[in-house]
C-alpha atoms as a PDB file:
ATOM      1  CA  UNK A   1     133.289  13.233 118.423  1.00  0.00           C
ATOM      2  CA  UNK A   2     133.238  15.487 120.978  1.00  0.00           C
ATOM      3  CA  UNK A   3     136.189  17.543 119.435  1.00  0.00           C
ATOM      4  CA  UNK A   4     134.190  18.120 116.283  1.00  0.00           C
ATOM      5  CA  UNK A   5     131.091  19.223 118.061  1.00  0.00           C
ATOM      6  CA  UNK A   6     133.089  21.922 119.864  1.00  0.00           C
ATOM      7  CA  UNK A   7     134.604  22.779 115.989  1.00  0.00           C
ATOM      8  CA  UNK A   8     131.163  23.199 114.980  1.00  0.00           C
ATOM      9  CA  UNK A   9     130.042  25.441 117.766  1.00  0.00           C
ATOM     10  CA  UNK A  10     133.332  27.581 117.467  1.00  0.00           C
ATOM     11  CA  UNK A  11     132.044  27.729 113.420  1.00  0.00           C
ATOM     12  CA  UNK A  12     128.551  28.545 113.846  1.00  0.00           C
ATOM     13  CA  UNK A  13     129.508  31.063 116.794  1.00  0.00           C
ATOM     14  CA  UNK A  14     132.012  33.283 113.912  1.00  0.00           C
ATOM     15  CA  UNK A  15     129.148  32.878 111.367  1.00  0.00           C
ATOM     16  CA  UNK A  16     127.036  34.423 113.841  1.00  0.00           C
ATOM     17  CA  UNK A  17     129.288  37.278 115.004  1.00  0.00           C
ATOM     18  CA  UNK A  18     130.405  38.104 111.143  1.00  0.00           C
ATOM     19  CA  UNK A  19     126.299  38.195 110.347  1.00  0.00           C
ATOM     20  CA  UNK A  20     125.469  40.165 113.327  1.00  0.00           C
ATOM     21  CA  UNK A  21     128.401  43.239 112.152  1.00  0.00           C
ATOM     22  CA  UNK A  22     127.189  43.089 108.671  1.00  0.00           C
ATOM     23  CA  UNK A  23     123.374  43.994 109.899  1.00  0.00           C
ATOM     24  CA  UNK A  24     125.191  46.369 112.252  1.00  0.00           C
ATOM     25  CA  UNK A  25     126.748  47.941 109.296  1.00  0.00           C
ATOM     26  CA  UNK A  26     123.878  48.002 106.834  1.00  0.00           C
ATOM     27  CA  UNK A  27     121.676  49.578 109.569  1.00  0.00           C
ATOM     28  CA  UNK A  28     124.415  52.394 109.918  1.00  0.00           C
ATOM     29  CA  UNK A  29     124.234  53.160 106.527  1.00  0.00           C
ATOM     30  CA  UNK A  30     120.232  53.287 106.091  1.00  0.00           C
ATOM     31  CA  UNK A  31     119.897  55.579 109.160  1.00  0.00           C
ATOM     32  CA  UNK A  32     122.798  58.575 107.518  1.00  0.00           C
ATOM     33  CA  UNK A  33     121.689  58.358 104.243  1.00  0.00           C
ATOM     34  CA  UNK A  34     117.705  58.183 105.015  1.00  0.00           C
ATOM     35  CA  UNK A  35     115.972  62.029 105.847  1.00  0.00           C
ATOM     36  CA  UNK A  36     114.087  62.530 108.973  1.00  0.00           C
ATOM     37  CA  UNK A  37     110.179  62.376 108.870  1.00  0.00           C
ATOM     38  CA  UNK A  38     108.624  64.939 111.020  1.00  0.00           C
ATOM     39  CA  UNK A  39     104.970  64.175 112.423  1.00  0.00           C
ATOM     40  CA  UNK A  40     102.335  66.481 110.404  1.00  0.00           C
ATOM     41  CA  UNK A  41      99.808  68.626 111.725  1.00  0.00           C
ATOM     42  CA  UNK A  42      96.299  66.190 111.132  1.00  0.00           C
ATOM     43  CA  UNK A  43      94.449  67.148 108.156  1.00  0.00           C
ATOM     44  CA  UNK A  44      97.099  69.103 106.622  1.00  0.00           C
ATOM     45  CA  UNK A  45      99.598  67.185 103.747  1.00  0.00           C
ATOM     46  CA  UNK A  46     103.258  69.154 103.341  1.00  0.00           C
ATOM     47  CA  UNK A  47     101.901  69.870  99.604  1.00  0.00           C
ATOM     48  CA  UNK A  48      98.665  72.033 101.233  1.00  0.00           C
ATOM     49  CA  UNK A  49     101.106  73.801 103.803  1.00  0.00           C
ATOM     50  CA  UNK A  50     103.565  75.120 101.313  1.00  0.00           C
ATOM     51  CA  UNK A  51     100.735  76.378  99.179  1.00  0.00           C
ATOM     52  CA  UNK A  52      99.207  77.749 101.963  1.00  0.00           C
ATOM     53  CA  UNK A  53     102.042  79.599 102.850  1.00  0.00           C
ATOM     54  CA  UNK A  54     103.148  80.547  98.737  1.00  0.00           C
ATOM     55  CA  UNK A  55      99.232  82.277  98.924  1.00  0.00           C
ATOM     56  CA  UNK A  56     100.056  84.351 102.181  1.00  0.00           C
ATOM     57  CA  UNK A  57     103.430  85.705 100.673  1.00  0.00           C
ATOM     58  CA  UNK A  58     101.472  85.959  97.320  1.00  0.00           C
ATOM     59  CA  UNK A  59      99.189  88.136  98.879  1.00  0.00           C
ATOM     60  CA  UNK A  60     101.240  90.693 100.888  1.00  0.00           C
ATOM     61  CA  UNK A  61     103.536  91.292  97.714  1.00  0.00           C
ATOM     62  CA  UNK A  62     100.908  92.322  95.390  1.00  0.00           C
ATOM     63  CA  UNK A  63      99.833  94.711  97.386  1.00  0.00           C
ATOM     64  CA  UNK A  64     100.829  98.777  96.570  1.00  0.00           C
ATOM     65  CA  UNK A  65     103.692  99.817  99.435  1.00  0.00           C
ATOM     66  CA  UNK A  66     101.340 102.779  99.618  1.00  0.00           C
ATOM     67  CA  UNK A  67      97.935 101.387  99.134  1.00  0.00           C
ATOM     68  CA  UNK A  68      95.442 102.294 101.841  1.00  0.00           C
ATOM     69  CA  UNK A  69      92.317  99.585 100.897  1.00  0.00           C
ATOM     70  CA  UNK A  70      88.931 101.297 101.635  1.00  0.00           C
ATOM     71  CA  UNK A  71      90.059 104.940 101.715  1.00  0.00           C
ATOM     72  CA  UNK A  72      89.083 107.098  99.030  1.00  0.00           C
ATOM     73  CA  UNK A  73      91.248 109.447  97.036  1.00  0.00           C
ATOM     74  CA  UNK A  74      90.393 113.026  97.650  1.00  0.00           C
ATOM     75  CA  UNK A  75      90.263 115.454  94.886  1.00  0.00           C
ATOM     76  CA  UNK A  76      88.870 119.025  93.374  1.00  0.00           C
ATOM     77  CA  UNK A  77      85.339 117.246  91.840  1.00  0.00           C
ATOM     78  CA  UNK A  78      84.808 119.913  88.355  1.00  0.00           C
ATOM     79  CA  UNK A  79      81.927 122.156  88.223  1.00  0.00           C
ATOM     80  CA  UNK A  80      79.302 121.888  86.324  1.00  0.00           C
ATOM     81  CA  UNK A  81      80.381 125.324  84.532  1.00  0.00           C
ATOM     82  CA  UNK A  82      83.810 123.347  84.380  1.00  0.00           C
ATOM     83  CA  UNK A  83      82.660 120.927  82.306  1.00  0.00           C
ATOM     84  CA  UNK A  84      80.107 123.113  79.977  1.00  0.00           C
ATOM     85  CA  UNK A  85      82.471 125.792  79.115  1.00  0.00           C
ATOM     86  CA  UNK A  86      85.679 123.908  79.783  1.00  0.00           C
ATOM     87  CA  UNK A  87      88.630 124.985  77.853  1.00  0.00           C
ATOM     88  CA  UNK A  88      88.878 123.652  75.040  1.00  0.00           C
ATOM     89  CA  UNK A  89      85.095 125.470  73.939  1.00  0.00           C
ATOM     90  CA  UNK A  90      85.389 128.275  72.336  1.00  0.00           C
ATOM     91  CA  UNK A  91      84.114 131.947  73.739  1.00  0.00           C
ATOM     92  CA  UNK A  92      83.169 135.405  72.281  1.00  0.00           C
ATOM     93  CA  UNK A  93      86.061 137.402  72.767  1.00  0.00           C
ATOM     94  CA  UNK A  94      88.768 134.493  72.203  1.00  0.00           C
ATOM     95  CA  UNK A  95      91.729 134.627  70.006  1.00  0.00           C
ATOM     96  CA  UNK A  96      92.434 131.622  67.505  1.00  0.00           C
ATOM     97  CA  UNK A  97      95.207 130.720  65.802  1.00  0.00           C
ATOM     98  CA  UNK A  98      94.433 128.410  62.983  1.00  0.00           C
ATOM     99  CA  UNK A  99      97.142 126.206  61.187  1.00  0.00           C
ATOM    100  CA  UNK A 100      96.707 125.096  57.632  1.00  0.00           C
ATOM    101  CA  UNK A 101      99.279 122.351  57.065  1.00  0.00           C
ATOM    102  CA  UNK A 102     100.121 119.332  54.380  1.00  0.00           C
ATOM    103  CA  UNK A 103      99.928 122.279  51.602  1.00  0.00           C
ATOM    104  CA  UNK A 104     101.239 122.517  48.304  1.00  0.00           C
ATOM    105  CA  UNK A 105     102.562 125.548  49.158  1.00  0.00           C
ATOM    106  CA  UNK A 106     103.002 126.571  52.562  1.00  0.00           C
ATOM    107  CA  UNK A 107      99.822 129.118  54.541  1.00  0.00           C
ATOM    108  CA  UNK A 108     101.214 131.395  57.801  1.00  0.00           C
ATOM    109  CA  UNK A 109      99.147 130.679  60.727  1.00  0.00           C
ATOM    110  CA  UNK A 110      95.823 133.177  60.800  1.00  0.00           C
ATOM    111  CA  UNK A 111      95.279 134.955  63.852  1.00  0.00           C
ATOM    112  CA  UNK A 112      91.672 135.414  64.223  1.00  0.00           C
ATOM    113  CA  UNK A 113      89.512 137.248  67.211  1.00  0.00           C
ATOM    114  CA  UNK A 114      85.804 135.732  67.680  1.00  0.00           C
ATOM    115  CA  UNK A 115      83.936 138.665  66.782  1.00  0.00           C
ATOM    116  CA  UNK A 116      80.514 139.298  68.857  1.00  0.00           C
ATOM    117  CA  UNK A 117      78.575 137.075  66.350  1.00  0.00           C
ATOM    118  CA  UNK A 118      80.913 134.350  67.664  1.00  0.00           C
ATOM    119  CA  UNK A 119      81.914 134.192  63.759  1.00  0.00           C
ATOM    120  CA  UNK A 120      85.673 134.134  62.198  1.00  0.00           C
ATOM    121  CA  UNK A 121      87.340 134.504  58.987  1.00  0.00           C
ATOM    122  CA  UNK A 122      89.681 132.230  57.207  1.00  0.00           C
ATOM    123  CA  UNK A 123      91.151 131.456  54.045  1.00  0.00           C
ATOM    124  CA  UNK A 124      89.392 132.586  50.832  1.00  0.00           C
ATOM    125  CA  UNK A 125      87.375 134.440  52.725  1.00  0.00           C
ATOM    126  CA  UNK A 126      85.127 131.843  54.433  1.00  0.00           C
ATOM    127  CA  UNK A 127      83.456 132.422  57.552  1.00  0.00           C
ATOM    128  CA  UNK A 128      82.792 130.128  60.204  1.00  0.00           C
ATOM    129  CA  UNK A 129      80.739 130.230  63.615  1.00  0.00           C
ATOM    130  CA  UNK A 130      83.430 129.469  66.674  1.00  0.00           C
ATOM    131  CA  UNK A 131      81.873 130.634  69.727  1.00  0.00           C
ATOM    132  CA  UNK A 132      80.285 127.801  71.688  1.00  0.00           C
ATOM    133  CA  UNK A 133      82.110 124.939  69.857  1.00  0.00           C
ATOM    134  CA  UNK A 134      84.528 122.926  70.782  1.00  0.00           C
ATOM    135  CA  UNK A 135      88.173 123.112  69.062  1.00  0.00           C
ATOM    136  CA  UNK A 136      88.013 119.774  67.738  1.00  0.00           C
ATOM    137  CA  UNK A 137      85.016 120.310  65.672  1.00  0.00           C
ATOM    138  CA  UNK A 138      86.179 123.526  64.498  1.00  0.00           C
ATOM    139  CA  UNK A 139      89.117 121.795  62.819  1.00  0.00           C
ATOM    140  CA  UNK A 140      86.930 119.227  61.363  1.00  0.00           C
ATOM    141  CA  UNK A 141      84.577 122.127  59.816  1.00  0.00           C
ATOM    142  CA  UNK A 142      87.511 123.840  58.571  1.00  0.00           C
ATOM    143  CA  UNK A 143      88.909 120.517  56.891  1.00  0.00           C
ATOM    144  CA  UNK A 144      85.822 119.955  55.899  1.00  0.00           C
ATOM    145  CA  UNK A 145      85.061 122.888  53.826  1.00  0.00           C
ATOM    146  CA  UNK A 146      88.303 123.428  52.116  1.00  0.00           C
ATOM    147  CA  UNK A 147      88.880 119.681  51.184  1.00  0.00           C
ATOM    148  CA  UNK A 148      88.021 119.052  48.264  1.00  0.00           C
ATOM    149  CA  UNK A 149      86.552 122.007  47.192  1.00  0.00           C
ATOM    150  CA  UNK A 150      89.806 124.397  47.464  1.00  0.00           C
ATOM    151  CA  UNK A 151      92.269 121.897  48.288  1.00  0.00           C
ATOM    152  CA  UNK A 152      93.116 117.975  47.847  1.00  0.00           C
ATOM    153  CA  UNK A 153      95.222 117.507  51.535  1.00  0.00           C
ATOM    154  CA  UNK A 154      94.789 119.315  54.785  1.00  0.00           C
ATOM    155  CA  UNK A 155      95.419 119.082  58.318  1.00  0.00           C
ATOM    156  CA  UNK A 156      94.079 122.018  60.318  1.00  0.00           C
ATOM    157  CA  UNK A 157      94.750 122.890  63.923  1.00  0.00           C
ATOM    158  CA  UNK A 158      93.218 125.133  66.151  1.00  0.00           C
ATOM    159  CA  UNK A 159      95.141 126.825  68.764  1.00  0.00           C
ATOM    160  CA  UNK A 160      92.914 128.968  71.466  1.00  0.00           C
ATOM    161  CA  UNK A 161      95.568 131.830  72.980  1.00  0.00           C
ATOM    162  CA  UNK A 162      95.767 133.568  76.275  1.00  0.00           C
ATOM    163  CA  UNK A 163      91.890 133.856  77.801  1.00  0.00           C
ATOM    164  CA  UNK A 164      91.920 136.841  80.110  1.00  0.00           C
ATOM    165  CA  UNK A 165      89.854 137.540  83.167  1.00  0.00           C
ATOM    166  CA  UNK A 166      89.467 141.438  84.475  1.00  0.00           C
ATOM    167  CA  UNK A 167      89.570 143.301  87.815  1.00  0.00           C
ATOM    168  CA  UNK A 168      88.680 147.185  87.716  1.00  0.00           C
ATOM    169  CA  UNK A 169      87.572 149.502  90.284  1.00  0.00           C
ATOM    170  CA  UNK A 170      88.678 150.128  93.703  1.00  0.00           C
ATOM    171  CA  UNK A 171      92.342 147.606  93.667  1.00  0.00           C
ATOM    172  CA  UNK A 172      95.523 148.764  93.607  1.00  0.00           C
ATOM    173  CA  UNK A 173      96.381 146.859  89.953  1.00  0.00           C
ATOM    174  CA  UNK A 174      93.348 147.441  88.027  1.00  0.00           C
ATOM    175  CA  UNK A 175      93.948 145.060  84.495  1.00  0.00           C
ATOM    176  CA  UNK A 176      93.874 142.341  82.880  1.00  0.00           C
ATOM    177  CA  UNK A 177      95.262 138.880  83.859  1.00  0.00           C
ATOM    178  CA  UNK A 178      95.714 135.631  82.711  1.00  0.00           C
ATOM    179  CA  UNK A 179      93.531 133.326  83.142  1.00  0.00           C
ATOM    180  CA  UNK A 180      94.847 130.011  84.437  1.00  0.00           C
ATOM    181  CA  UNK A 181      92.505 128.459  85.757  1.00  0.00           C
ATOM    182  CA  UNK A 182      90.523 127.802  89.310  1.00  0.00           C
ATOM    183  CA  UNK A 183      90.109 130.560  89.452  1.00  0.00           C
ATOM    184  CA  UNK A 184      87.438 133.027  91.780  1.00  0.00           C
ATOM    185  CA  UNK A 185      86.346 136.107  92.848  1.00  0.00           C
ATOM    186  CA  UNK A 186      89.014 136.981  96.079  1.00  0.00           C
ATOM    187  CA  UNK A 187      91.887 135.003  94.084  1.00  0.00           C
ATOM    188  CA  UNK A 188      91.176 137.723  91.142  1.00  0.00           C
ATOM    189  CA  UNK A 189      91.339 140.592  93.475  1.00  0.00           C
ATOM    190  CA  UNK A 190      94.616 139.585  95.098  1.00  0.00           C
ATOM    191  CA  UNK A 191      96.196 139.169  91.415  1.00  0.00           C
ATOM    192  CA  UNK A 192      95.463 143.225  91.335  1.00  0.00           C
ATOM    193  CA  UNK A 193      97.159 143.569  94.330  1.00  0.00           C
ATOM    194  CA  UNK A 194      93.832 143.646  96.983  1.00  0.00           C
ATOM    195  CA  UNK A 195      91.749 146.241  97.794  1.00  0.00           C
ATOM    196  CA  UNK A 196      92.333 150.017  97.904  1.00  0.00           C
ATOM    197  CA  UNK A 197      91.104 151.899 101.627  1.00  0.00           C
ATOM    198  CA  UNK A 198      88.100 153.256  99.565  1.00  0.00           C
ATOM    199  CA  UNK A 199      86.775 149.880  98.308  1.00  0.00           C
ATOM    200  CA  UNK A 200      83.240 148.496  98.987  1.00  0.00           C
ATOM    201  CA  UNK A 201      83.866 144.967 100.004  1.00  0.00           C
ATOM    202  CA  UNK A 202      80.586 143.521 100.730  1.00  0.00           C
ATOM    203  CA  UNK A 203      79.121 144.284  96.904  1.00  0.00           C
ATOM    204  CA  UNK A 204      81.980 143.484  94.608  1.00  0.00           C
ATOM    205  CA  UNK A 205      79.987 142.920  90.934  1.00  0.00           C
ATOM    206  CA  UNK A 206      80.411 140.147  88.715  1.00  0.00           C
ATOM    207  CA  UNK A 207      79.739 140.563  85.065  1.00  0.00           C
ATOM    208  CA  UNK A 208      79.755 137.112  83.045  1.00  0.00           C
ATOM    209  CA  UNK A 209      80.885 136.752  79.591  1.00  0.00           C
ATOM    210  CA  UNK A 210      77.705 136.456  78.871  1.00  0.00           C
ATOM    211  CA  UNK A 211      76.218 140.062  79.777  1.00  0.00           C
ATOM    212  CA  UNK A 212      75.136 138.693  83.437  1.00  0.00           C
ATOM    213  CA  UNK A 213      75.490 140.055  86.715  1.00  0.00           C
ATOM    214  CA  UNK A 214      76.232 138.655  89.886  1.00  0.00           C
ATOM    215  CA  UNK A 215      77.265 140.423  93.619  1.00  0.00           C
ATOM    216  CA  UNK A 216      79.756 138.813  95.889  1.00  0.00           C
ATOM    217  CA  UNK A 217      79.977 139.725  99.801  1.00  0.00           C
ATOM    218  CA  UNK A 218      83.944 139.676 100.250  1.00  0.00           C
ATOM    219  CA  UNK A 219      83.653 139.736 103.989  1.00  0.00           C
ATOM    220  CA  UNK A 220      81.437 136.462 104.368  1.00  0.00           C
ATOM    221  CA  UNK A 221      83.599 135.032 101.674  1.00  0.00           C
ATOM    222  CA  UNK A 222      86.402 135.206 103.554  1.00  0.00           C
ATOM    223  CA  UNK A 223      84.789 133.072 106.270  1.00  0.00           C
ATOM    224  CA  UNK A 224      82.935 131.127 104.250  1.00  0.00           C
ATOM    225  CA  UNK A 225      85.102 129.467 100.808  1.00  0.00           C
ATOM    226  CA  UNK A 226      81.713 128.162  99.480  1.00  0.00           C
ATOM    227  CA  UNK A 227      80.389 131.768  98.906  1.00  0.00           C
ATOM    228  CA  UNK A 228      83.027 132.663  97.042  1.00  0.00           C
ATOM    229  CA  UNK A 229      81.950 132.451  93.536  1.00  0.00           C
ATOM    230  CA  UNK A 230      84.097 131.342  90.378  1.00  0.00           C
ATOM    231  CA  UNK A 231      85.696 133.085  87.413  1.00  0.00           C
ATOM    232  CA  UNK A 232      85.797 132.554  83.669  1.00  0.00           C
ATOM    233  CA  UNK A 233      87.917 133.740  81.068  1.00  0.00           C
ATOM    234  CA  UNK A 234      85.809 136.698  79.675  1.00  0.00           C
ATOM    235  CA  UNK A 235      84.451 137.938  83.114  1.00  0.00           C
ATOM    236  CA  UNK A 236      85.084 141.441  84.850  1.00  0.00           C
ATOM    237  CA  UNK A 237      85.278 141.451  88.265  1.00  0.00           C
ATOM    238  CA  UNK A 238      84.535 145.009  89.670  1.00  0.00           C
ATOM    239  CA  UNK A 239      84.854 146.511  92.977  1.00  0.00           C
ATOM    240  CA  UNK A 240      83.076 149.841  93.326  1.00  0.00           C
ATOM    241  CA  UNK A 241      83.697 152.632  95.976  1.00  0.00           C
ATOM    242  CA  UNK A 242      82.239 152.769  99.165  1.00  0.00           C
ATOM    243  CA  UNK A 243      80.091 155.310 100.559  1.00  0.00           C
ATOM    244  CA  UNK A 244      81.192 157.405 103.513  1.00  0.00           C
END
């Protein structure tokens, strides 16, 4: 009796060691195969974090490299004789060449001068007023009056050539120039190579287009950029001699 208790100990003791190394086992398993769990900041799931962090980097990359936020770009704001005359309105005194194309049979360009009426003459004889449109609606008068009347297709174009500016008196280059653009009084006088010994700086003359007259002081202009006045294609500027 006794022997068979001791059996049954020995028995249940194996049992119990062989149960204990499978848990041992199974628990080694669970911990290499199962991902760590780090404690999160309260309030804040992983989901919110990453999007948090998706909108920072969002932000910084849609930004310009070279954007400056809240600084404004500086440029040359146009006059208001910029935007009135402009270039493509037409003067007294310009030179158009006007293209008649999509013809039966093919027109050479016409080479007109606006005459002091601020009229031209083109094909067939027909005159139009230029001066003080713009080159756009030129075309579309042109078109206009030849289609259908003369002609059953037509595209016109309207080309305005070199506009001149002039500089007389006492400089050293006394001519005519190109005119480019921004364009004033000094800047003219340096194209004709500056003044001559005998010039009158302080009442250099300004005639307009136009017929009018304005006076420029060179010497405060050179101090001063904001007295120094603009010039348009058409205008003479005109230094007179000084008197000793």
């Amino acid at each position: 009796m006794a022997m068979m208790k001791t059996g049954e100990k020995s028995g249940c003791s194996v049992v119990a060691c062989a149960l204990l190394a499978v848990s041992l086992f199974l628990a080694g398993c669970q911990s290499d195969n199962t991902p760590q769990k780090f404690a999160e900041v309260p309030g804040t799931s992983s989901g919110s974090a990453t999007a948090a962090v998706n909108s920072t980097t969002s932000t910084a990359t849609n930004l310009p490299p070279t954007s400056n936020p809240g600084v404004p770009k500086v440029g040359r704001a146009p006059s208001i004789r910029d935007i009135d005359r402009g270039f493509e309105t037409i003067n007294v005194g310009d030179s158009l060449l006007i293209v008649f194309a999509d013809l039966p049979t093919p027109v050479p360009p016409i080479e007109e001068h606006v005459s002091e009426s601020g009229r031209i003459t083109a094909l067939h004889n027909e005159s139009f007023q230029a001066a003080g449109k713009k080159r756009t609606d030129l075309e579309k008068e042109i078109h206009d009056r030849y289609v259908p009347d003369y002609y059953k297709f037509l595209t016109i174009n309207v080309k305005i050539l070199n506009r001149f500016y002039f500089v007389d008196g006492e400089v050293k280059s006394p001519n005519r120039y190109i005119y480019e653009g921004n364009m004033t009084v000094l800047k003219a006088i340096t194209s004709a190579g500056g003044f001559t010994d005998f010039a009158s700086k302080k009442k250099v003359r300004i005639i307009r287009s136009d017929k009018r007259k304005e006076t420029e002081n060179c010497v405060k202009a050179l101090d001063d950029p904001k007295l120094d006045l603009e010039i348009f294609p058409g205008d003479t500027v005109h230094i007179p001699r000084k008197i000793f």
